[in-house]
N, C-alpha and C. Protein backbone atom coordinates (compact mmCIF):
# COMPACT_ATOMS: atom_id res chain seq x y z
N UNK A 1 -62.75 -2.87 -66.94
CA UNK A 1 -62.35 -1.48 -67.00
C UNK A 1 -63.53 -0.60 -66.60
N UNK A 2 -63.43 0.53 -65.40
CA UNK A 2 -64.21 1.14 -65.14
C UNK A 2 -64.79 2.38 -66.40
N UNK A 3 -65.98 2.63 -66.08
CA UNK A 3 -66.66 3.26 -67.09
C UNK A 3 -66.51 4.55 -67.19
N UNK A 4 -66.07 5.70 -68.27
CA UNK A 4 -65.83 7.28 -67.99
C UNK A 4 -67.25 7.74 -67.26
N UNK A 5 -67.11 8.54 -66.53
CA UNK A 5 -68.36 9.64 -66.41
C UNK A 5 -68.74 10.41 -67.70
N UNK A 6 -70.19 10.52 -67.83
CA UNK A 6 -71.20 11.27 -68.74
C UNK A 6 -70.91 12.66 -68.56
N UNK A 7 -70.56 12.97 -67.03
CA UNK A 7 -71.61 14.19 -66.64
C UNK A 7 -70.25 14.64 -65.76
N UNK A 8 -70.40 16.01 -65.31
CA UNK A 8 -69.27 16.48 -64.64
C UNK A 8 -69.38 16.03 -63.30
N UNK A 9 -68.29 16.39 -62.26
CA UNK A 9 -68.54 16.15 -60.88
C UNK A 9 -68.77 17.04 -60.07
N UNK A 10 -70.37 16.81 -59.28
CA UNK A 10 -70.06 17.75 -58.55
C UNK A 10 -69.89 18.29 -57.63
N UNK A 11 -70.19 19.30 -57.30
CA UNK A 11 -69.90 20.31 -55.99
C UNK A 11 -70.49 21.14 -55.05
N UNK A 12 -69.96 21.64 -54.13
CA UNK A 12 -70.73 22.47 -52.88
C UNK A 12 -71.34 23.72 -53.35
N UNK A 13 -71.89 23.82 -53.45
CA UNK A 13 -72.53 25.12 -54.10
C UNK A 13 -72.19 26.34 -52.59
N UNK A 14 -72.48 25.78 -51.62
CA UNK A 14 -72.87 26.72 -50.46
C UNK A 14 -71.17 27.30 -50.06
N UNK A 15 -70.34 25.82 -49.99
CA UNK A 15 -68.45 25.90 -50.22
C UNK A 15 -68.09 27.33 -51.42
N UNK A 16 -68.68 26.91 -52.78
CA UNK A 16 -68.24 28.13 -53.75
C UNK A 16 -69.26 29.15 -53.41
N UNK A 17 -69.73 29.51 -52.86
CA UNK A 17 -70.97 30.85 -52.36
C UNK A 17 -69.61 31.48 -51.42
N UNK A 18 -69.30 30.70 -50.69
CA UNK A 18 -68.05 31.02 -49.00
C UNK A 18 -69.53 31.39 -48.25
N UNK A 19 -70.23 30.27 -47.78
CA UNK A 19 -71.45 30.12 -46.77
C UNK A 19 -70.38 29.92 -45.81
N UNK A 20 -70.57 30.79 -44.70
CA UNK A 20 -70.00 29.53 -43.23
C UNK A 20 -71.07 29.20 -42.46
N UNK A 21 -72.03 29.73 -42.18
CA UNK A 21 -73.18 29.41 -41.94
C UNK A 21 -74.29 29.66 -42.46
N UNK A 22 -75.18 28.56 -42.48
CA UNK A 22 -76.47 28.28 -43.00
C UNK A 22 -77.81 28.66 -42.14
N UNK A 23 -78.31 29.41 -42.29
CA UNK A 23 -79.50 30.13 -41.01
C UNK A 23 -80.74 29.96 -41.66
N UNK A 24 -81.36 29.36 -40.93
CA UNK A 24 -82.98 28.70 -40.81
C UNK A 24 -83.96 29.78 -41.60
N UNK A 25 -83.51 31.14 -41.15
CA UNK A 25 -84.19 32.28 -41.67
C UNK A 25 -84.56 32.33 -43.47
N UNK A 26 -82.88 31.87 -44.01
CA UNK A 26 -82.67 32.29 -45.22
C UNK A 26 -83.24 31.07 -46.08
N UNK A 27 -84.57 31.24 -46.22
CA UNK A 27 -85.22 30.25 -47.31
C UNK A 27 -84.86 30.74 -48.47
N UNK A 28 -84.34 31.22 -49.14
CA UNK A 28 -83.57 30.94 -50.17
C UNK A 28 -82.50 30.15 -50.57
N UNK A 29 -81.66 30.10 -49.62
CA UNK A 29 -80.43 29.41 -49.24
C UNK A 29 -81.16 27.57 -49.27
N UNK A 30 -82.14 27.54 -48.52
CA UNK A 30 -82.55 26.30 -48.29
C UNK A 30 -83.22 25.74 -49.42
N UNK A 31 -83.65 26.43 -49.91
CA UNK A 31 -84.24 25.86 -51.58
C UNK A 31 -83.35 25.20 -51.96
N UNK A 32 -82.26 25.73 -51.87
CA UNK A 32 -81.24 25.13 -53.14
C UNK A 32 -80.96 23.67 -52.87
N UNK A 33 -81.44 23.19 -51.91
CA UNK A 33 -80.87 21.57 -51.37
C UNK A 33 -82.64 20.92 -50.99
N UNK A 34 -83.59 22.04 -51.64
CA UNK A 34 -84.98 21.23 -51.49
C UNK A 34 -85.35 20.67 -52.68
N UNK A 35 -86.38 19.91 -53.13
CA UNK A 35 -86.89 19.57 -54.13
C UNK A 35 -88.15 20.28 -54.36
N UNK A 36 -88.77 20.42 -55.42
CA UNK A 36 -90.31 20.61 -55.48
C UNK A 36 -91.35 20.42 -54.78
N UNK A 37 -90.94 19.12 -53.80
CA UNK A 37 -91.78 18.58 -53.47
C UNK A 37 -92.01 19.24 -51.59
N UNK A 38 -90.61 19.83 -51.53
CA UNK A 38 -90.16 19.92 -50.02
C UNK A 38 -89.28 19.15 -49.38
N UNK A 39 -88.98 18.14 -49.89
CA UNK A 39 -88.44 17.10 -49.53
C UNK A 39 -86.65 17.59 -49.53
N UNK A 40 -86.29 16.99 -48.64
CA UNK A 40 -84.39 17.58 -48.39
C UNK A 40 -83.87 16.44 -48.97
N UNK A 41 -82.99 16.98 -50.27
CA UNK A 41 -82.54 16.49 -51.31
C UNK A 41 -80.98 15.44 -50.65
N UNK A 42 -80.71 14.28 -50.87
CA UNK A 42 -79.76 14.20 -50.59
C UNK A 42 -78.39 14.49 -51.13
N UNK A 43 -77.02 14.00 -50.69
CA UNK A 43 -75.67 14.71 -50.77
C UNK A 43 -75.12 14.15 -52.57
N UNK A 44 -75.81 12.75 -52.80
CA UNK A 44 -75.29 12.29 -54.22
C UNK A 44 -75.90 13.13 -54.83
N UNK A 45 -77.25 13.84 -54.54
CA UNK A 45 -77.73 14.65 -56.11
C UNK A 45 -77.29 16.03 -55.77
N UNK A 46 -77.13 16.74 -55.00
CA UNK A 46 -76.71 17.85 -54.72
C UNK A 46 -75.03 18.04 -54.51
N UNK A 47 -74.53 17.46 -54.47
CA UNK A 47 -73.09 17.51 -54.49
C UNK A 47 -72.39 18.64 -53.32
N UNK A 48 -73.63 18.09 -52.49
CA UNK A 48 -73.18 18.93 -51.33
C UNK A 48 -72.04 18.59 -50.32
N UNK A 49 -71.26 19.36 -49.17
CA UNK A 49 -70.04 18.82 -48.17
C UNK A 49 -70.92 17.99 -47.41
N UNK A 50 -69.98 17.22 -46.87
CA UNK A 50 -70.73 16.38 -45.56
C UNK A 50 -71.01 17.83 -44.50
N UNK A 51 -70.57 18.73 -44.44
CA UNK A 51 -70.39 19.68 -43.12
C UNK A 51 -71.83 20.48 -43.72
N UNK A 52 -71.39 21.25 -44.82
CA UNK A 52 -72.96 21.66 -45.36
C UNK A 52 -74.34 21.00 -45.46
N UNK A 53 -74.26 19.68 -45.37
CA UNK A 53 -75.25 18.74 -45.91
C UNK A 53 -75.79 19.19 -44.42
N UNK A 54 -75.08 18.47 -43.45
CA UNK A 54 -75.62 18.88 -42.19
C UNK A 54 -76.18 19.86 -41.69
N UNK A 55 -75.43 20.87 -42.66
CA UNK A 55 -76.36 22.42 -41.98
C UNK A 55 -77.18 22.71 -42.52
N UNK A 56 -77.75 22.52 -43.78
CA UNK A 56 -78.77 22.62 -44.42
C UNK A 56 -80.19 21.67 -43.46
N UNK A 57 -79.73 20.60 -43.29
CA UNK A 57 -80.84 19.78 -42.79
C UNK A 57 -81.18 20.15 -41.54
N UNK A 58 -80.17 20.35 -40.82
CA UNK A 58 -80.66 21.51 -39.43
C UNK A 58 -81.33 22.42 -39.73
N UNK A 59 -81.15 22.96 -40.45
CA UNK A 59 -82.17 24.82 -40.93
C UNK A 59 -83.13 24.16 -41.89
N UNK A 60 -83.20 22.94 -42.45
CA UNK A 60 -84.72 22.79 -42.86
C UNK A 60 -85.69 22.19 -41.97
N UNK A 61 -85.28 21.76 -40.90
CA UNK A 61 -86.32 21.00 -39.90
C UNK A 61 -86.40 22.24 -38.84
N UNK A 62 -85.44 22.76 -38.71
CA UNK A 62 -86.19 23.96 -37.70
C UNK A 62 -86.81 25.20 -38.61
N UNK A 63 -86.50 25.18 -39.53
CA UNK A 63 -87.35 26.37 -40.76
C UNK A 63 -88.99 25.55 -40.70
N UNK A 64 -88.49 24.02 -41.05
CA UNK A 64 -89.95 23.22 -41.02
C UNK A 64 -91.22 23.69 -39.59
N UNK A 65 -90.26 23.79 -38.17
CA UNK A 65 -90.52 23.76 -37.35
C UNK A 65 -91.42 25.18 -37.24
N UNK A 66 -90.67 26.09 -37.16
CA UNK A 66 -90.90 27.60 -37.02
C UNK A 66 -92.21 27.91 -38.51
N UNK A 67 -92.68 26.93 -39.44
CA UNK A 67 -93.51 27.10 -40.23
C UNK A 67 -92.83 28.42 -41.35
N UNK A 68 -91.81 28.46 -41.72
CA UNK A 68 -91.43 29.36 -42.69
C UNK A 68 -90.72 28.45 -43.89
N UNK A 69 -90.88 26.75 -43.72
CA UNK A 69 -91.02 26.31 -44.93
C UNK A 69 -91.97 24.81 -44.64
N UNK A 70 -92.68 24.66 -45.68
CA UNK A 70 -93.78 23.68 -45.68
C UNK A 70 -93.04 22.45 -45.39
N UNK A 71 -93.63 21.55 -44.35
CA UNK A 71 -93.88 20.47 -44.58
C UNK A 71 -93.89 19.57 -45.56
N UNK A 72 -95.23 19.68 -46.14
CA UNK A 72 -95.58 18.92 -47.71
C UNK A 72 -95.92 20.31 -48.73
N UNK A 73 -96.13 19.41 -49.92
CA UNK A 73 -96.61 20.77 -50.72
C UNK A 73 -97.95 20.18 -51.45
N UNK A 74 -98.89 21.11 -51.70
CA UNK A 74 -100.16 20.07 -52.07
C UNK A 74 -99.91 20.34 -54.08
N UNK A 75 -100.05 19.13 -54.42
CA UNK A 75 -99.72 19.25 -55.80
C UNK A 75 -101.24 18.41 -56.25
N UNK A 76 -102.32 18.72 -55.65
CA UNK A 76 -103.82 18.31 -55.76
C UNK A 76 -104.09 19.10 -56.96
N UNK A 77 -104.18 20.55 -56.99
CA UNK A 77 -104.51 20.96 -57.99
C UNK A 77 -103.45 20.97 -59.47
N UNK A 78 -102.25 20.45 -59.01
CA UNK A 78 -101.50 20.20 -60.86
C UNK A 78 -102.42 18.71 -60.65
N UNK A 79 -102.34 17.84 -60.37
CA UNK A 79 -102.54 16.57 -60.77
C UNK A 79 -104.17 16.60 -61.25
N UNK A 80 -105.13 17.46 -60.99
CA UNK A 80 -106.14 17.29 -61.07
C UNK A 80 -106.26 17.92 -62.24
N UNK A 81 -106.01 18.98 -62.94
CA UNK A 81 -105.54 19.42 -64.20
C UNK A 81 -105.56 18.64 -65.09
N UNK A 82 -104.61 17.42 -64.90
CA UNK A 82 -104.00 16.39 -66.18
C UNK A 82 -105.52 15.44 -66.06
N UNK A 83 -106.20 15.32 -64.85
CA UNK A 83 -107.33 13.91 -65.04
C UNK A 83 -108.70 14.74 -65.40
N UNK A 84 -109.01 16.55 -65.93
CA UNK A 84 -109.91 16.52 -66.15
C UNK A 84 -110.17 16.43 -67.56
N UNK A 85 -109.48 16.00 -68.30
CA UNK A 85 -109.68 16.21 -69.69
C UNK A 85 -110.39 14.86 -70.17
C-alpha cells in the first residue's frame, strides 16, 4: 500500500502570479526558483510548470550572462566566521 503524503502538493507559483512571461530583467521574479547559493533550483523542489521551469532557466543564464545575477556567491566570509572561534 502506497504511503500518504506528509506535506502538501505543490505548485506554480509564477502559473498563480498569471506570469506569461518571465524577463531576464526581473531579478526578483528569478529568485524565486534560485537558491542561496545561485544555483537554479529544480522543478521537484519548486513545484514549478514544465513551460515555466523553462523560462525561468532561460532568464537565469542570460540574467547570468548580462551580469545582473551572479554566477557563484562567495560564502568565504560566513564560513570563516564559524572556524574562527
Amino acid at each position: 500500500m502506497a504511503e500518504r503524503r506528509k506535506y502538501g502538493k505543490k505548485f506554480c507559483k509564477y502559473t498563480e502570479m498569471k506570469v506569461t512571461f518571465i524577463d531576464y530583467k526581473s531579478a526578483d521574479l528569478l529568485k524565486l526558483s534560485m537558491s542561496e547559493r545561485g544555483k537554479i533550483m529544480p522543478r521537484r523542489l519548486t513545484g514549478n510548470s514544465k513551460n515555466s521551469q523553462e523560462m525561468v532557466e532561460k532568464a537565469i543564464k542570460r540574467a547570468r550572462h548580462m551580469a545582473l545575477v551572479p554566477y557563484i556567491v562567495n560564502t568565504q566570509n560566513v564560513t570563516d566566521a564559524a572556524f574562527m572561534r
